[in-house]
Structure formats: C-alpha cells, structure tokens
PDB file of N, CA and C in Angstrom:
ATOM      1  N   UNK A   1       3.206  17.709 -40.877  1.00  0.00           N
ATOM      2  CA  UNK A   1       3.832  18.408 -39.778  1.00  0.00           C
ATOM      3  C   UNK A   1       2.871  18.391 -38.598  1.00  0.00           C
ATOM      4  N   UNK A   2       3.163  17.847 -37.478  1.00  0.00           N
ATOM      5  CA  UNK A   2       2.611  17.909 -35.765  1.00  0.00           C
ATOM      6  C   UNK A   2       3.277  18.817 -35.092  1.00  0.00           C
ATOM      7  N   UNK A   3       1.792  19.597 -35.125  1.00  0.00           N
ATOM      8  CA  UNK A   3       2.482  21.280 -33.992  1.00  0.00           C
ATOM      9  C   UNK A   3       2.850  20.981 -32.429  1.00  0.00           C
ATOM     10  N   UNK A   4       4.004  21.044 -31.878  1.00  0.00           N
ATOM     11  CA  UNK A   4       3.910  20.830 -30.843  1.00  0.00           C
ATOM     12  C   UNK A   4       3.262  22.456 -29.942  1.00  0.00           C
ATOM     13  N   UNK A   5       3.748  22.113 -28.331  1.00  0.00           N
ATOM     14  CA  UNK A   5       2.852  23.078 -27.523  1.00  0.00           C
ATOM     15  C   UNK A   5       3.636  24.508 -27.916  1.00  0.00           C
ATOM     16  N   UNK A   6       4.520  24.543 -28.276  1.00  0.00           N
ATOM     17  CA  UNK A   6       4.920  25.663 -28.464  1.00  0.00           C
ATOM     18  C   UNK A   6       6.140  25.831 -29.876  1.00  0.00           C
ATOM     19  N   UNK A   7       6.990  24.825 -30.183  1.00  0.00           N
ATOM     20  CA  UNK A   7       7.047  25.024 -31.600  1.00  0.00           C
ATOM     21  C   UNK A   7       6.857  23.952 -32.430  1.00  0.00           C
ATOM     22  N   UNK A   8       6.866  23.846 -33.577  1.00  0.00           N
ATOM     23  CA  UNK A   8       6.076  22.543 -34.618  1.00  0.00           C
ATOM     24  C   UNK A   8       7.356  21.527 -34.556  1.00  0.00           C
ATOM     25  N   UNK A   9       6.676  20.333 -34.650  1.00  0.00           N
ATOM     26  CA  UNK A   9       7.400  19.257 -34.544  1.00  0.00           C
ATOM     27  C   UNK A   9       7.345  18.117 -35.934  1.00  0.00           C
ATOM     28  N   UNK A  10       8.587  17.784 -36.358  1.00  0.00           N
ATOM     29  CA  UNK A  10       8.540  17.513 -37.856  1.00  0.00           C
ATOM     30  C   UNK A  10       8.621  15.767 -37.404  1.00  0.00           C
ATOM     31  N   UNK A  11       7.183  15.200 -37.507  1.00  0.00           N
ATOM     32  CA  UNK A  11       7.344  13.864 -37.623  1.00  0.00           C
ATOM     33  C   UNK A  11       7.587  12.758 -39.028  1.00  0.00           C
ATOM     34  N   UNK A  12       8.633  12.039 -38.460  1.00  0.00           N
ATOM     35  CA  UNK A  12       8.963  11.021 -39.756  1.00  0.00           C
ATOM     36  C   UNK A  12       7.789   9.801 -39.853  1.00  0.00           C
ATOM     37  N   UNK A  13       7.051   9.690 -41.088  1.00  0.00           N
ATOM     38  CA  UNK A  13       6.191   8.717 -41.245  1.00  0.00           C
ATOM     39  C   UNK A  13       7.164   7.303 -41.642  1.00  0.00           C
ATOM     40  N   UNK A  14       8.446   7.484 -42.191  1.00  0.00           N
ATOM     41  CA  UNK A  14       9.061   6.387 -42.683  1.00  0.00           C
ATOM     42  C   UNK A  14       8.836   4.827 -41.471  1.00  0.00           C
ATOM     43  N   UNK A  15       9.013   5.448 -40.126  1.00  0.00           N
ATOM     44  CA  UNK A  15       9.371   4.282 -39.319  1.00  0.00           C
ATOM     45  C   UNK A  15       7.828   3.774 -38.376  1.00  0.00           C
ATOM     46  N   UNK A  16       6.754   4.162 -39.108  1.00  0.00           N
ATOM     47  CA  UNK A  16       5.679   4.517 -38.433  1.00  0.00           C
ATOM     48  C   UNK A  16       4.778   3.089 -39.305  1.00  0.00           C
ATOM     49  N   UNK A  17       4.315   2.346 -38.292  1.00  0.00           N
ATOM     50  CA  UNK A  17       3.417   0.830 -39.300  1.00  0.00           C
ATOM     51  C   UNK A  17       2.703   2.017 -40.287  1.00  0.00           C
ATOM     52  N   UNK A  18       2.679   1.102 -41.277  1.00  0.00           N
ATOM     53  CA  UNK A  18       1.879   1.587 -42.463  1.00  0.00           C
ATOM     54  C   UNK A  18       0.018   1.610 -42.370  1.00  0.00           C
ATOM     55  N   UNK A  19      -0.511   1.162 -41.002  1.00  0.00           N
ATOM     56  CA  UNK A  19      -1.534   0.943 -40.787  1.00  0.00           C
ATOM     57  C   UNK A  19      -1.709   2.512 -39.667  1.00  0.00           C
ATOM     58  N   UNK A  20      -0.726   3.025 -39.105  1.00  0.00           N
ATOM     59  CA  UNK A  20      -0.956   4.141 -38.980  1.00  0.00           C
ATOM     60  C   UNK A  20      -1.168   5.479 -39.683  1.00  0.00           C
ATOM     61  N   UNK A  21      -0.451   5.214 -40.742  1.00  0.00           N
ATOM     62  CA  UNK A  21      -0.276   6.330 -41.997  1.00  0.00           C
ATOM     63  C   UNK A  21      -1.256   6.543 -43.119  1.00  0.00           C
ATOM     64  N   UNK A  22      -2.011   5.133 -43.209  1.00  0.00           N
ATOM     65  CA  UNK A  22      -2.961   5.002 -44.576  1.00  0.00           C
ATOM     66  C   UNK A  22      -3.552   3.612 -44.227  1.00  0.00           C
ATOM     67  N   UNK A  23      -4.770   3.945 -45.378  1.00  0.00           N
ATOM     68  CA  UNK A  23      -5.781   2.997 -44.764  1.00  0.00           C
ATOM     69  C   UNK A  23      -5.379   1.378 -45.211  1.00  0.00           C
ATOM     70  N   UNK A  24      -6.213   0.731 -44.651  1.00  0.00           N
ATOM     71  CA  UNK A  24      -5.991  -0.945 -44.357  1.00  0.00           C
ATOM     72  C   UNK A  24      -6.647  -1.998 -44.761  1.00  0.00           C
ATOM     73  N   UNK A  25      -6.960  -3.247 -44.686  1.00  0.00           N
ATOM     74  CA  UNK A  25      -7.436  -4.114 -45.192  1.00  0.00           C
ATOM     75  C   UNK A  25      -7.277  -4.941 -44.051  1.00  0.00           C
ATOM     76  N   UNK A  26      -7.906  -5.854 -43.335  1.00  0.00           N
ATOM     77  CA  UNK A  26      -8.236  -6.879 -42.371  1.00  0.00           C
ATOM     78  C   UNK A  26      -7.833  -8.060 -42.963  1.00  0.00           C
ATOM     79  N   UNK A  27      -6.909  -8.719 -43.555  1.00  0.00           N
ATOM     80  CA  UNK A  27      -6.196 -10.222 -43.712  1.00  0.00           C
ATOM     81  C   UNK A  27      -7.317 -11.027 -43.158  1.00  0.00           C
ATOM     82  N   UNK A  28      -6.350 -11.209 -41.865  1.00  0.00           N
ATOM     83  CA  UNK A  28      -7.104 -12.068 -41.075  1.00  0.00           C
ATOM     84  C   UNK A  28      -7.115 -11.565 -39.883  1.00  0.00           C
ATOM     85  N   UNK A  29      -8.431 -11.998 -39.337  1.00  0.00           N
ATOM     86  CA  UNK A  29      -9.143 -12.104 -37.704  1.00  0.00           C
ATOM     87  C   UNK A  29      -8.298 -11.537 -36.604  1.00  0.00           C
ATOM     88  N   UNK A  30      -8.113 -11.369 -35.486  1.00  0.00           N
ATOM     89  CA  UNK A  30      -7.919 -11.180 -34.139  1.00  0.00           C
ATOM     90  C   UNK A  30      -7.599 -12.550 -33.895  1.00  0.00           C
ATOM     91  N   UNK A  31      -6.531 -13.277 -33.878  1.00  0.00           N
ATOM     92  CA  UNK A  31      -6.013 -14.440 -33.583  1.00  0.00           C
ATOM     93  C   UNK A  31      -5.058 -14.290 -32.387  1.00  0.00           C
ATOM     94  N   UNK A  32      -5.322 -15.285 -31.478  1.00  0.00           N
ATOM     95  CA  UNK A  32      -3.981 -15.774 -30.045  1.00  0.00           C
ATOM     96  C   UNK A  32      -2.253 -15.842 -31.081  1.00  0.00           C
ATOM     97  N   UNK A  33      -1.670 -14.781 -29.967  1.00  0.00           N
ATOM     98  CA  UNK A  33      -0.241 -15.478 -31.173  1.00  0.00           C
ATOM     99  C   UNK A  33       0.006 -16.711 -30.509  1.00  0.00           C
ATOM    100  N   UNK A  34       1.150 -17.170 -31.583  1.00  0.00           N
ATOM    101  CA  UNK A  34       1.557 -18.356 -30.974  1.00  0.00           C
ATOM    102  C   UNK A  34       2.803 -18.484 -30.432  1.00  0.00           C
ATOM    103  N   UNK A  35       3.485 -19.238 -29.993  1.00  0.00           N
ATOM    104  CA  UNK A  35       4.886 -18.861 -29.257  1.00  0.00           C
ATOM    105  C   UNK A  35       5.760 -18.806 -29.833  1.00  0.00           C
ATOM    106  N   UNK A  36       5.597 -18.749 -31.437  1.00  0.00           N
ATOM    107  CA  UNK A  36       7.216 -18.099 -32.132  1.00  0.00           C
ATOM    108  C   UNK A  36       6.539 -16.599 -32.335  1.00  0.00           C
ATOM    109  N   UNK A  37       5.264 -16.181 -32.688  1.00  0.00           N
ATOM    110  CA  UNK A  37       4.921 -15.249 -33.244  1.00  0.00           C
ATOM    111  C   UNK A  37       5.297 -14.445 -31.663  1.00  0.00           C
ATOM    112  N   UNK A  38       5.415 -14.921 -30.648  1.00  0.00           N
ATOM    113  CA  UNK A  38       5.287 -14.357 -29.178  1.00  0.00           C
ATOM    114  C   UNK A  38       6.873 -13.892 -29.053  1.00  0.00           C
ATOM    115  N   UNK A  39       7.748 -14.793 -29.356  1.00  0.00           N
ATOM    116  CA  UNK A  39       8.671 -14.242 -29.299  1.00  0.00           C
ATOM    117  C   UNK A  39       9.715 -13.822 -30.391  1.00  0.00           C
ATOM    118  N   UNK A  40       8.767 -13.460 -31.639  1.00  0.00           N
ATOM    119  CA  UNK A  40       9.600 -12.466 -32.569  1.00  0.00           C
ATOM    120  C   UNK A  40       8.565 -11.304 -33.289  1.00  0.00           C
ATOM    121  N   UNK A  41       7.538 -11.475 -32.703  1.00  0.00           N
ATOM    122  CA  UNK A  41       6.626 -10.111 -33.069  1.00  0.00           C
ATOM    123  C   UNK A  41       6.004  -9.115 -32.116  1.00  0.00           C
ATOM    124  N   UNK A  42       7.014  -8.246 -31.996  1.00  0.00           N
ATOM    125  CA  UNK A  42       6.616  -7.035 -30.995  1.00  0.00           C
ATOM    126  C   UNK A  42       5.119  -6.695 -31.240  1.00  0.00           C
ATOM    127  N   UNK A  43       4.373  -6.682 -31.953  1.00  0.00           N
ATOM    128  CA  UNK A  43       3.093  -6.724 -31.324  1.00  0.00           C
ATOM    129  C   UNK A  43       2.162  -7.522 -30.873  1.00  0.00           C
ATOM    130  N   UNK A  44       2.770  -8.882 -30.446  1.00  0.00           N
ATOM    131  CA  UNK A  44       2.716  -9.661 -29.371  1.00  0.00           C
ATOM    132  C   UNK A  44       2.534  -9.394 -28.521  1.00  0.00           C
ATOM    133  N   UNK A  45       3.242  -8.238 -27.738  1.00  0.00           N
ATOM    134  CA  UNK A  45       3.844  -8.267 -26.476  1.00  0.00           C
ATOM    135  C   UNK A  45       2.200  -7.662 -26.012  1.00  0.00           C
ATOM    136  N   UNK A  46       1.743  -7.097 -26.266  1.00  0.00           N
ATOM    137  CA  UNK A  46       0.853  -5.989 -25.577  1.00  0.00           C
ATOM    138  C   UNK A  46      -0.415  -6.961 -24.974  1.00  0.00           C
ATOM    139  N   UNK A  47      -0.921  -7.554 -26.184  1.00  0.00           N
ATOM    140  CA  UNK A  47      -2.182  -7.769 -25.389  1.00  0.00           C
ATOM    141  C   UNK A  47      -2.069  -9.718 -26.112  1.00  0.00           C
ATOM    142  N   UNK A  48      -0.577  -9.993 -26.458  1.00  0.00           N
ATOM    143  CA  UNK A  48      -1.270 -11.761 -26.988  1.00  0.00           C
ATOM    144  C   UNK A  48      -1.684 -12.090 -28.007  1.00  0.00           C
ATOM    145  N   UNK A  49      -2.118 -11.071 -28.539  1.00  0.00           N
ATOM    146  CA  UNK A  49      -3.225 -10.871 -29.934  1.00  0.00           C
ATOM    147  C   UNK A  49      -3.048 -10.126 -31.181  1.00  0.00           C
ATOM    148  N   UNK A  50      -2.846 -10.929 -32.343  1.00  0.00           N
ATOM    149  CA  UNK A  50      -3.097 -10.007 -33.422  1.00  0.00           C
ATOM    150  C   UNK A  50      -3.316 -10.139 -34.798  1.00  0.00           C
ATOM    151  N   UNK A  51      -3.773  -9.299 -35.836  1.00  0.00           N
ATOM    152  CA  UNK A  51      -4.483  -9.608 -36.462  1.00  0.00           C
ATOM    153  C   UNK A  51      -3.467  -9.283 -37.963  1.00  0.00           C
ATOM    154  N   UNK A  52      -3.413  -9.726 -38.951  1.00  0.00           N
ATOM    155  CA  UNK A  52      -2.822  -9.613 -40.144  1.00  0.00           C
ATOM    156  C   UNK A  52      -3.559  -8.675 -40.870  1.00  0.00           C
ATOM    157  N   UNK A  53      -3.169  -7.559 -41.413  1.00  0.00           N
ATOM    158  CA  UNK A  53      -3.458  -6.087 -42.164  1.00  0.00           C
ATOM    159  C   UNK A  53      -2.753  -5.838 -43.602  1.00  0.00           C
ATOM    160  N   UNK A  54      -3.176  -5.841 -44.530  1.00  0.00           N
ATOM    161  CA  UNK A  54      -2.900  -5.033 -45.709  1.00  0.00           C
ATOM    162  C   UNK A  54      -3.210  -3.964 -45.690  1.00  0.00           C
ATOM    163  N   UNK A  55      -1.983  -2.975 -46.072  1.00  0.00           N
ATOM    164  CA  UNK A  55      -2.119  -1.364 -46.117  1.00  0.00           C
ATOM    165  C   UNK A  55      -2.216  -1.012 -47.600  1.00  0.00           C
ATOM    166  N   UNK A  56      -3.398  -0.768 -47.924  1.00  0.00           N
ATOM    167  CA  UNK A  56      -3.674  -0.050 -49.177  1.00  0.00           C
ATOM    168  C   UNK A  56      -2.682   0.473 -50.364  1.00  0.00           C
ATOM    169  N   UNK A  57      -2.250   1.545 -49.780  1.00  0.00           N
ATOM    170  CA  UNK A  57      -1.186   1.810 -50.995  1.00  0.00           C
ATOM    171  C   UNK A  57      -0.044   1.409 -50.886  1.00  0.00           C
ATOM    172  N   UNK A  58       0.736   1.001 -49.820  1.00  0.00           N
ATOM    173  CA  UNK A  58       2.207   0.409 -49.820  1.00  0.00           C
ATOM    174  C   UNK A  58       2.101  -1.485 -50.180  1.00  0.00           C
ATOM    175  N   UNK A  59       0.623  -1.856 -50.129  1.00  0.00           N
ATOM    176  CA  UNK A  59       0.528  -3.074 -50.751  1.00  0.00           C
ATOM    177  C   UNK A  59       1.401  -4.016 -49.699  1.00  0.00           C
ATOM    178  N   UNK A  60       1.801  -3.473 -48.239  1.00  0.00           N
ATOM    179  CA  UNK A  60       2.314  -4.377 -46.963  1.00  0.00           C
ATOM    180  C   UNK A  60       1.569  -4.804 -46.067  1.00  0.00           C
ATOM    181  N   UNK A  61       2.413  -6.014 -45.893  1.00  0.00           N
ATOM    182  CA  UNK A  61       1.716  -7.293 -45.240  1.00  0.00           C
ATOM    183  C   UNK A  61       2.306  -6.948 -43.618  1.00  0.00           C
ATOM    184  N   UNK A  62       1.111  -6.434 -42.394  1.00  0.00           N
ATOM    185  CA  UNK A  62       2.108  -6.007 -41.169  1.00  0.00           C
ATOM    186  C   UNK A  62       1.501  -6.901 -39.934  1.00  0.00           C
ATOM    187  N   UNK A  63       1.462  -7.455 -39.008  1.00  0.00           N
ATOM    188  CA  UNK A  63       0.773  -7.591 -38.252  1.00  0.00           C
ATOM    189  C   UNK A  63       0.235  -6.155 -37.036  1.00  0.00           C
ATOM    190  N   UNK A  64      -1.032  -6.212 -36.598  1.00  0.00           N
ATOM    191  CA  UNK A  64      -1.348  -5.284 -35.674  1.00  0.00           C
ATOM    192  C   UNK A  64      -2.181  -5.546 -34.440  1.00  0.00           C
ATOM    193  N   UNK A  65      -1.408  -5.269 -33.173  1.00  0.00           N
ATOM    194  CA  UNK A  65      -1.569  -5.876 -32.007  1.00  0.00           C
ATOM    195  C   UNK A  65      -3.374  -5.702 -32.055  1.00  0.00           C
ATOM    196  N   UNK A  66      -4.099  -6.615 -31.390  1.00  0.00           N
ATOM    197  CA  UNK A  66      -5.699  -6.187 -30.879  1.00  0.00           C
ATOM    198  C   UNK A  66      -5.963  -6.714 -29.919  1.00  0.00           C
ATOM    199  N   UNK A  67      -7.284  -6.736 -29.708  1.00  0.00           N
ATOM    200  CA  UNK A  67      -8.009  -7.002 -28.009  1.00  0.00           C
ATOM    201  C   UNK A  67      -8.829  -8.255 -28.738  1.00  0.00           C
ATOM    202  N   UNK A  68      -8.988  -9.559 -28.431  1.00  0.00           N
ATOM    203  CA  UNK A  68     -10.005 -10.584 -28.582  1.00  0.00           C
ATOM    204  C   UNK A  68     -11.216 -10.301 -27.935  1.00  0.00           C
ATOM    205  N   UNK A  69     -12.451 -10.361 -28.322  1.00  0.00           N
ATOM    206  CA  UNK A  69     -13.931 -10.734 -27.805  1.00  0.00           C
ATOM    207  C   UNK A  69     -13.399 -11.487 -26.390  1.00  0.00           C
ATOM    208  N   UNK A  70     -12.856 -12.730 -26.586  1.00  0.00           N
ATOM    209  CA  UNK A  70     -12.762 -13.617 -25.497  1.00  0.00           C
ATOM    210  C   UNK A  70     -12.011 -13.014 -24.661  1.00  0.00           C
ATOM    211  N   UNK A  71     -10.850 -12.836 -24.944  1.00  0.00           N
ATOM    212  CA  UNK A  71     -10.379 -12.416 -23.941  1.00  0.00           C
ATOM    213  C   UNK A  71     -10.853 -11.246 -23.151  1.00  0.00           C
ATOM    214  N   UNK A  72     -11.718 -10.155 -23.755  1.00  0.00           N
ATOM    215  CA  UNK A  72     -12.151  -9.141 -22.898  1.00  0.00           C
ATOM    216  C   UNK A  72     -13.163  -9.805 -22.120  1.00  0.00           C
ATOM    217  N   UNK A  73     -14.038 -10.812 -22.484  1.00  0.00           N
ATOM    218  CA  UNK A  73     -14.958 -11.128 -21.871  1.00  0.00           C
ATOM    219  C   UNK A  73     -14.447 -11.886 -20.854  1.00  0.00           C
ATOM    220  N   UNK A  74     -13.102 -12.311 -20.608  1.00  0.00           N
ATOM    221  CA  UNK A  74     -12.377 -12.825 -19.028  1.00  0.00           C
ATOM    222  C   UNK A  74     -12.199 -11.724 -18.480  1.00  0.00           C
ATOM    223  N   UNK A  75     -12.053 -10.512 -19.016  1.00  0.00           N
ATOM    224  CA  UNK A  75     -11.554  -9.747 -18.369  1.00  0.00           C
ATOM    225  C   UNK A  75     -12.568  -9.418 -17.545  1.00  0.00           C
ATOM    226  N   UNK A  76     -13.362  -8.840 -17.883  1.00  0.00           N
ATOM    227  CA  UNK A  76     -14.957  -8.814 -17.727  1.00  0.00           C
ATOM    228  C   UNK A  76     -15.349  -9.419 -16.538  1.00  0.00           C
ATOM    229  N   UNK A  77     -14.968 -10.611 -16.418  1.00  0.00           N
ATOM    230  CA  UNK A  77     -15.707 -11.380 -15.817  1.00  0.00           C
ATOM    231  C   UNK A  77     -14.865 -11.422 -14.182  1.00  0.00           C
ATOM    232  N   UNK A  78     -13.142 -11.308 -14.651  1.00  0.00           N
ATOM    233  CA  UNK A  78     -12.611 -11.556 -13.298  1.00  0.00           C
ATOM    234  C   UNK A  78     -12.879 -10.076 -12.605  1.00  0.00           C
ATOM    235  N   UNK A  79     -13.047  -8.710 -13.281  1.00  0.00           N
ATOM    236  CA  UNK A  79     -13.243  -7.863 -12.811  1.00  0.00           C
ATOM    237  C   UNK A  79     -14.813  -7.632 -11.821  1.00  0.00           C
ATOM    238  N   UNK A  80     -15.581  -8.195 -12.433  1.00  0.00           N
ATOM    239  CA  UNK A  80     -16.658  -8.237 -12.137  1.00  0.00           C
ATOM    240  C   UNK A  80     -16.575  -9.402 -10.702  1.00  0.00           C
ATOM    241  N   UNK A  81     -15.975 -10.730 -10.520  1.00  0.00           N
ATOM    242  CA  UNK A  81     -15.683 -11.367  -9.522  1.00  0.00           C
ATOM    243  C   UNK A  81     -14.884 -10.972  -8.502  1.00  0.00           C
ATOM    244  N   UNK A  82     -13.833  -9.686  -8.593  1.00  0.00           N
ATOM    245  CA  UNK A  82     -13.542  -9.066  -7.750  1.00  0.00           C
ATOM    246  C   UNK A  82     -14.114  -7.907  -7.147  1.00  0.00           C
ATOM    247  N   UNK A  83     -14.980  -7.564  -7.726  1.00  0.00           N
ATOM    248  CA  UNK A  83     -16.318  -6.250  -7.361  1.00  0.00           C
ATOM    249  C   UNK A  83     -16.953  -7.239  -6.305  1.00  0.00           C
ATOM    250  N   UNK A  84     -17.675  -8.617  -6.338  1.00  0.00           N
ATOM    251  CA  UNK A  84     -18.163  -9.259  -5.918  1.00  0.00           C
ATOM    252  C   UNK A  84     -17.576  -9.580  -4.563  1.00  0.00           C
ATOM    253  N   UNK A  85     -16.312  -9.596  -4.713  1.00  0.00           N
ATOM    254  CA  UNK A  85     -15.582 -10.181  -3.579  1.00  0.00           C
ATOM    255  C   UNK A  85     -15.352  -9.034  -2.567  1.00  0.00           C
ATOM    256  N   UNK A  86     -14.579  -8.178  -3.034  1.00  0.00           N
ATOM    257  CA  UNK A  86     -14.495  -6.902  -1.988  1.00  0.00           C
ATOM    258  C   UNK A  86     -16.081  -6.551  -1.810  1.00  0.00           C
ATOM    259  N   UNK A  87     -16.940  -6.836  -2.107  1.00  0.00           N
ATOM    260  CA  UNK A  87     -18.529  -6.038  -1.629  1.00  0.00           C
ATOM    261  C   UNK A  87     -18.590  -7.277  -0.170  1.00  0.00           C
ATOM    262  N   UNK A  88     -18.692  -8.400  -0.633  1.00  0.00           N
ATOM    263  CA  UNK A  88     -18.931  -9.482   0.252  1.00  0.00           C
ATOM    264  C   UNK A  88     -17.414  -8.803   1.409  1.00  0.00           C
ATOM    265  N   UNK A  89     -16.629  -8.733   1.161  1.00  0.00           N
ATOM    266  CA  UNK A  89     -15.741  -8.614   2.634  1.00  0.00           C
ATOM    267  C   UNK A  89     -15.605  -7.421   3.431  1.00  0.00           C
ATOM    268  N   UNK A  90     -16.556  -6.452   2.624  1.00  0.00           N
ATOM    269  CA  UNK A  90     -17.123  -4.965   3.419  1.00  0.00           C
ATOM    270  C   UNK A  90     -18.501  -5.326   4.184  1.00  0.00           C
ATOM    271  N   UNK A  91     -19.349  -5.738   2.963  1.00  0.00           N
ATOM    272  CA  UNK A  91     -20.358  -6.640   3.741  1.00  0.00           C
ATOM    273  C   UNK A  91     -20.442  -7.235   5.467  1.00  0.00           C
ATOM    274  N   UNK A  92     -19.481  -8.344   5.350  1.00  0.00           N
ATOM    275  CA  UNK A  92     -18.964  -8.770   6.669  1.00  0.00           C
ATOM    276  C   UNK A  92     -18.224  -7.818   7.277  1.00  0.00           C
ATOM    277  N   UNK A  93     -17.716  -6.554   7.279  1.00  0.00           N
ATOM    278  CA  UNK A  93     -16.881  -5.717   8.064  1.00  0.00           C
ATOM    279  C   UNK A  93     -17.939  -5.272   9.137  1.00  0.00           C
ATOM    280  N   UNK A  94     -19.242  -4.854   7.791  1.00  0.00           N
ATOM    281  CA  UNK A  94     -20.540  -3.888   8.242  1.00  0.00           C
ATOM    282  C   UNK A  94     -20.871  -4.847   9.422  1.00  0.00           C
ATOM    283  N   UNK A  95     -21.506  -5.902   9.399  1.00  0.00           N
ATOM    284  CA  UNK A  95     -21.805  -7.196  10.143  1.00  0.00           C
ATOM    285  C   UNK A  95     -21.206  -6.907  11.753  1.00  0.00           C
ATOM    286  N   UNK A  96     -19.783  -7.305  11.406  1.00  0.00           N
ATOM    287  CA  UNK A  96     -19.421  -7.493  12.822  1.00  0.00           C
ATOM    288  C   UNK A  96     -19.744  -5.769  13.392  1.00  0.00           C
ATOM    289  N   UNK A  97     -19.127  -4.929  12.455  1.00  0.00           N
ATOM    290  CA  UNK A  97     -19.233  -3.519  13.289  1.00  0.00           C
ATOM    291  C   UNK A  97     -21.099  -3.223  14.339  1.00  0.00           C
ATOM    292  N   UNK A  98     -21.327  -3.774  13.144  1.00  0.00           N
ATOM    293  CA  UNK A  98     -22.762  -3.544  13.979  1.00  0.00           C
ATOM    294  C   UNK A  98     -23.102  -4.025  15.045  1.00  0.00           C
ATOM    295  N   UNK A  99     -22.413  -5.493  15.070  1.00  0.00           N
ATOM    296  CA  UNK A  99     -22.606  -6.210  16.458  1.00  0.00           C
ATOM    297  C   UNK A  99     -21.898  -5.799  17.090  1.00  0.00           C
ATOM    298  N   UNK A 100     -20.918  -5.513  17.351  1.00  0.00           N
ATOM    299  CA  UNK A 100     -20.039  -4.285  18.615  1.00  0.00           C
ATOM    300  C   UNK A 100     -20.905  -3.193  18.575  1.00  0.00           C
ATOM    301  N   UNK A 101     -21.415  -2.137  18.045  1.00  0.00           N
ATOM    302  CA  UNK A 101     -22.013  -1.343  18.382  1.00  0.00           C
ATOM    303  C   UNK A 101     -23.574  -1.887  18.900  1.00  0.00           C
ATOM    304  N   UNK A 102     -23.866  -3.234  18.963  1.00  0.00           N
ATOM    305  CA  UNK A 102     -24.675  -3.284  19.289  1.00  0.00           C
ATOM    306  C   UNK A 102     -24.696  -3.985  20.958  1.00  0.00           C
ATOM    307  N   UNK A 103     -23.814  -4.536  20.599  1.00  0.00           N
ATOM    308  CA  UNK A 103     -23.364  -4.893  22.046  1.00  0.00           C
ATOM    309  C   UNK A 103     -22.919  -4.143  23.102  1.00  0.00           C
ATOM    310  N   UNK A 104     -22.267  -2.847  22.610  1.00  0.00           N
ATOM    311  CA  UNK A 104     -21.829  -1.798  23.817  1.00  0.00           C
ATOM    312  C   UNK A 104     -23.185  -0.966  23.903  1.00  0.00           C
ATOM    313  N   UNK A 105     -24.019  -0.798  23.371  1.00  0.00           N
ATOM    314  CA  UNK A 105     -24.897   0.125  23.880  1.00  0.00           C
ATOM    315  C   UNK A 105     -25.600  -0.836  24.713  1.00  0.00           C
ATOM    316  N   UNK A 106     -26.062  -2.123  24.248  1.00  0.00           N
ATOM    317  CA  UNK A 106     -26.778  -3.087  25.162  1.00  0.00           C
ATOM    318  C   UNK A 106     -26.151  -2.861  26.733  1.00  0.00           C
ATOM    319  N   UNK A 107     -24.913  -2.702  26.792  1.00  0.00           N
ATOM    320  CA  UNK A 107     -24.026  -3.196  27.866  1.00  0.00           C
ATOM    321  C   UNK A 107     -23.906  -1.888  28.180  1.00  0.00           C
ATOM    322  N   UNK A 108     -24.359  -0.653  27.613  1.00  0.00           N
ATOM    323  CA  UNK A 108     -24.487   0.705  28.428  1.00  0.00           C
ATOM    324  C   UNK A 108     -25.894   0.376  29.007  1.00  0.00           C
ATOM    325  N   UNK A 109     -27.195   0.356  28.244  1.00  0.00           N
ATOM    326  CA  UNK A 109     -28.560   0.015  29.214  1.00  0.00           C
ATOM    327  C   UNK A 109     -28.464  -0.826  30.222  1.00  0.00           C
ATOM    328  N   UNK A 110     -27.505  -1.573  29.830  1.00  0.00           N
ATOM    329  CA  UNK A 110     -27.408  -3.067  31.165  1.00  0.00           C
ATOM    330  C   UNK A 110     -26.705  -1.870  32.734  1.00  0.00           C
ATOM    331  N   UNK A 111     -25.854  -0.936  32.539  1.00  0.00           N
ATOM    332  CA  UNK A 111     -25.042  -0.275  33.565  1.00  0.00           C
ATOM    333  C   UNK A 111     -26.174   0.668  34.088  1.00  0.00           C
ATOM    334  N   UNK A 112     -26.774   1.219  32.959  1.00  0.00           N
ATOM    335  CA  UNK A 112     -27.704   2.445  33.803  1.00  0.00           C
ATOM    336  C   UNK A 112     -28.806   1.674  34.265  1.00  0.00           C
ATOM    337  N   UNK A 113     -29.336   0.491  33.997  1.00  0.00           N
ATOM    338  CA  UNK A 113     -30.464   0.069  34.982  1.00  0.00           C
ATOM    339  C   UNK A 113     -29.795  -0.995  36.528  1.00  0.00           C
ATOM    340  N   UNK A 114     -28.423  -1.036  36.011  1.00  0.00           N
ATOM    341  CA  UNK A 114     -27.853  -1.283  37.531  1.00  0.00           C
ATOM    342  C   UNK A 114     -27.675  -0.559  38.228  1.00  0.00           C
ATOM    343  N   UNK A 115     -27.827   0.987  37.958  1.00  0.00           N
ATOM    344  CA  UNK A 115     -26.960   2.293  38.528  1.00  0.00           C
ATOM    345  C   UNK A 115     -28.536   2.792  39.127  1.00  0.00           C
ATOM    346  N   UNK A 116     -29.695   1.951  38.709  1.00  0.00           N
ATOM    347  CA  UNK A 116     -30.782   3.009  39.726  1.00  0.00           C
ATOM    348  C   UNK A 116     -31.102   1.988  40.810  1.00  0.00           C
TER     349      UNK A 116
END
C-alpha cells in the first residue's frame, strides 16, 4: 500500500515490469536497439537503449530501457561544445561593447579639448 498526501492509495503490482517489483539479473549489456526492437519495444522509445533482465522470482525475461557510456559521453561532449560556443559569442559581445565605450569617451576628450 502507497500512502498518498492525504488518503492511502492501493497500487496494483500486476501491470508493473517485474524489474520494478523484485530483484534482477543483467542478461545482457546496455545494447543500441535495433529497428524492429525500435519499433515494437516501448522501452525503446526513451533513450535507444536497452538491456535484457531476468527477474528473480517470476523467472521473466523483460527488456529495460538504459543510458549507454557512449552515448552519454556525446552527450557530454555536445553539451560541453555548446558552453564553448555561447562563451565565445558573449566573448565577442564584451569586445565590441568595449570598443563603443571606448570610442565615445575618446570622442568625449576629443570635444572637451576642442571646447577650451
């Protein structure tokens, strides 16, 4: 039984992967699906990836969506190349701003030593 915020809430384990309910066994690896597994295994959809699980006492064979090494490490990497990129195009914002502010004050000293 899951208490909800104010009265208890009676959850059904029947429709729930068996890798949520009880413990597991690792088949096989964190594997790329492939394009039948893509389009008939809903845990495909999430992240591309997944790995084959034996659940202990129901003795079932389920697949369960995961995250690849590789693929986080693209992730990683394009995130990190867009940190790079927006720094470089603030970078150049700073740049020009400075040269306008550096140019109008120049071009204020240039007025007050015409003005004596």
């Amino acid at each position: 039984m899951v208490w909800g915020h104010f009265f208890p809430l009676l959850v059904s384990t029947s429709n729930l992967p068996c890798w949520m309910v009880e413990e597991f066994v690792v088949a096989e690896e964190c594997t790329p699906c492939s394009n039948f597994q893509t389009k008939t295994t809903p845990e495909c959809s999430s992240t591309g990836y997944v790995e084959k699980i034996i659940c202990s006492s129901s003795k079932r064979n389920e697949f369960k969506s995961c995250r690849s090494a590789l693929m986080e490490q693209h992730l990683f990497w394009n995130f990190e190349g867009a940190v790079v990129g927006v720094a470089l195009v603030f970078a150049c914002l700073v740049i020009i701003r400075q040269r306008q502010l550096d140019r109008k004050a120049l071009e204020k000293v240039r007025k007050q030593i015409e003005s004596i």
